[in-house]
Structure formats: C-alpha cells, structure tokens
N, C-alpha and C. Protein backbone atom coordinates (compact mmCIF):
# COMPACT_ATOMS: atom_id res chain seq x y z
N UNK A 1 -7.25 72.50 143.10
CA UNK A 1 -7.41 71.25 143.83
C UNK A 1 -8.83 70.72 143.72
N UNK A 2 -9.94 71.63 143.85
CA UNK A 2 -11.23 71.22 143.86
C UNK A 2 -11.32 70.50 142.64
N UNK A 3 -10.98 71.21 141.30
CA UNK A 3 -11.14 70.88 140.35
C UNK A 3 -10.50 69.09 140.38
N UNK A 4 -9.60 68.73 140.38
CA UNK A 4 -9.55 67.45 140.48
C UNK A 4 -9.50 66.48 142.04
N UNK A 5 -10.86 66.85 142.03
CA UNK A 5 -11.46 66.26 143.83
C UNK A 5 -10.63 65.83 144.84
N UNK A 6 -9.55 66.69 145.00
CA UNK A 6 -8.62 66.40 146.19
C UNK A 6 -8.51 67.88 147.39
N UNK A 7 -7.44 67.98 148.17
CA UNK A 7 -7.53 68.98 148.97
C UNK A 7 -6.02 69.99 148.37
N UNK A 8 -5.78 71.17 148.78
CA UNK A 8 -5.37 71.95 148.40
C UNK A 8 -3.32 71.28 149.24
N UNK A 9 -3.71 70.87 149.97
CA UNK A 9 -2.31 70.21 151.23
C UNK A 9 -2.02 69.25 150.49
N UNK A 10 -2.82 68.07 149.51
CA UNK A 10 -2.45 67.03 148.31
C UNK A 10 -1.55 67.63 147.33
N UNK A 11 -2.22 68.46 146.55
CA UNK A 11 -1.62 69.29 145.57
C UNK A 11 0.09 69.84 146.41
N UNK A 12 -0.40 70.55 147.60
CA UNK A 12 1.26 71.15 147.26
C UNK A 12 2.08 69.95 148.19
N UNK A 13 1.78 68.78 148.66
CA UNK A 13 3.23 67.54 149.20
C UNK A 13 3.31 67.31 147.51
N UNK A 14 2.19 66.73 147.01
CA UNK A 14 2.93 66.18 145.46
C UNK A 14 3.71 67.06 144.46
N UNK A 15 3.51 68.26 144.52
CA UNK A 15 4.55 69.49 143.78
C UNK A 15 5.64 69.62 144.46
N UNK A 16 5.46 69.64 146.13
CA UNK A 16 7.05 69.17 146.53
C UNK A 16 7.37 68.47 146.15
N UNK A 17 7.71 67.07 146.41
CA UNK A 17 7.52 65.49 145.92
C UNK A 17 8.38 65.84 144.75
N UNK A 18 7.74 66.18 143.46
CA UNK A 18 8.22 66.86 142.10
C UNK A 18 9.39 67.68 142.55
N UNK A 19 9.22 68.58 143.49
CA UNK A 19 9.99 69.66 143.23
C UNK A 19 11.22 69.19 143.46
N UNK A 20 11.60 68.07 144.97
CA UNK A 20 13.05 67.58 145.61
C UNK A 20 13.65 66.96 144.29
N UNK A 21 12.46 66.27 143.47
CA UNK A 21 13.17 64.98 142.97
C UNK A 21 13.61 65.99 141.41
N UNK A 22 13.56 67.41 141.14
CA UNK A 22 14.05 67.85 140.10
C UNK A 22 12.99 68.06 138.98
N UNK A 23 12.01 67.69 139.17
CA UNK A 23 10.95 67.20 138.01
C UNK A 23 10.71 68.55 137.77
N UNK A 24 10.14 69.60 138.56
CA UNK A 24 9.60 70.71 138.23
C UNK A 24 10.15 71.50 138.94
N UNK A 25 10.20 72.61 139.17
CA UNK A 25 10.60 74.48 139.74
C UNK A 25 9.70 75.03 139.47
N UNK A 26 9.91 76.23 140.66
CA UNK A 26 8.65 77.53 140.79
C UNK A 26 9.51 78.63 139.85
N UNK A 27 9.39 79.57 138.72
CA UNK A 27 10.01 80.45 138.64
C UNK A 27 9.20 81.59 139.07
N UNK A 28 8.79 82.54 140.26
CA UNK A 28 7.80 83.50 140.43
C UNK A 28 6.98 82.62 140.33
N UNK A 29 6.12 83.18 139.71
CA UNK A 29 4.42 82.75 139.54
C UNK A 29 4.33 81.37 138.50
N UNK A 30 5.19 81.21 137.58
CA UNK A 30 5.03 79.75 136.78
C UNK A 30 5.72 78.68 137.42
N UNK A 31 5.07 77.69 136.91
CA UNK A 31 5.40 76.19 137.28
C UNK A 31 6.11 75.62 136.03
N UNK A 32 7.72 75.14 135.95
CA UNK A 32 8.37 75.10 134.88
C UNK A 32 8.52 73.11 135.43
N UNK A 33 8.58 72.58 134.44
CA UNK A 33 8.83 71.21 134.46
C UNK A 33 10.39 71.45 133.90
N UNK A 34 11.34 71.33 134.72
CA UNK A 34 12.83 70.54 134.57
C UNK A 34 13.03 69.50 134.04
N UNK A 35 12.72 68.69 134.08
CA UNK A 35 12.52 66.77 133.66
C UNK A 35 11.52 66.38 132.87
N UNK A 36 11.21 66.87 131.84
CA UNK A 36 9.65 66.26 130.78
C UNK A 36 9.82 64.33 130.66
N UNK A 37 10.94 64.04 130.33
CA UNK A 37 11.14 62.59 130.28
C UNK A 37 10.42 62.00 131.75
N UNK A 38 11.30 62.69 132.88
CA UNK A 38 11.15 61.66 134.24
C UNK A 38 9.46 61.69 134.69
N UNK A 39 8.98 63.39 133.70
CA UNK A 39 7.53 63.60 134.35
C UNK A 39 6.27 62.47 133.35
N UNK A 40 7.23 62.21 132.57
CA UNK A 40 5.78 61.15 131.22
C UNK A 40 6.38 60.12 131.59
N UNK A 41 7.31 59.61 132.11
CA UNK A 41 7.74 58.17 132.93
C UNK A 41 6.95 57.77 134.16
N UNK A 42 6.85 58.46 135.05
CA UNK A 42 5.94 58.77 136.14
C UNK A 42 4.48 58.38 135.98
N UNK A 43 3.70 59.50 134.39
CA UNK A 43 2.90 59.55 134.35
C UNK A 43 2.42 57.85 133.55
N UNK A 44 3.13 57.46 132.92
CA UNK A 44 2.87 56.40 132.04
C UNK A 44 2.82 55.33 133.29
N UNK A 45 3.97 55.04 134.49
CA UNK A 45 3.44 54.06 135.38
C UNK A 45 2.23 54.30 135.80
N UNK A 46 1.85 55.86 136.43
CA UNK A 46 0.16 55.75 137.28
C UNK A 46 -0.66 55.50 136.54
N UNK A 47 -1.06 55.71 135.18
CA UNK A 47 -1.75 55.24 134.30
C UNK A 47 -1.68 53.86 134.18
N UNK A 48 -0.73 53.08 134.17
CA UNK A 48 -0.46 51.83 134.29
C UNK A 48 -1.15 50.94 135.03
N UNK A 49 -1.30 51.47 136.11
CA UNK A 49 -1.70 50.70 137.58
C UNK A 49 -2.90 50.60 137.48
C-alpha cells in the first residue's frame, strides 16, 4: 500500500470490489485474476479519465 501512496484498508475494499465482481480470487497466498478482459477494461477507463 505504501508503495503506491495509499492506506492498507484502500487496497483491501478495492480487492474486494474485484473480488464480488469475479475479476480476481485469493487461492492461499496468490492473487489469481479470473477476468483478464473485465480487469484491462476497467483499467483502460481509469486511465482514460
């Protein structure tokens, strides 16, 4: 979180956020992206703005 100047409570609502909407899963210890399309769709609007 430090690393990209936010708080550690940012990071995990927006990985929820991800997680309800299917985008990503916890398997154990990795973070697996489910949805690569819906996650560079996402990313291409915030870049957008």
């Amino acid at each position: 979180a430090s690393r990209v100047s936010t708080t550690r409570e940012t990071v995990a609502r927006v990985f929820g956020d991800l997680a309800q909407q299917g985008i990503i899963h916890r398997e154990g210890d990795a973070l697996r992206v489910g949805d690569l399309q819906k996650l560079e769709e996402m990313v291409l609007q915030f870049c957008s703005e």
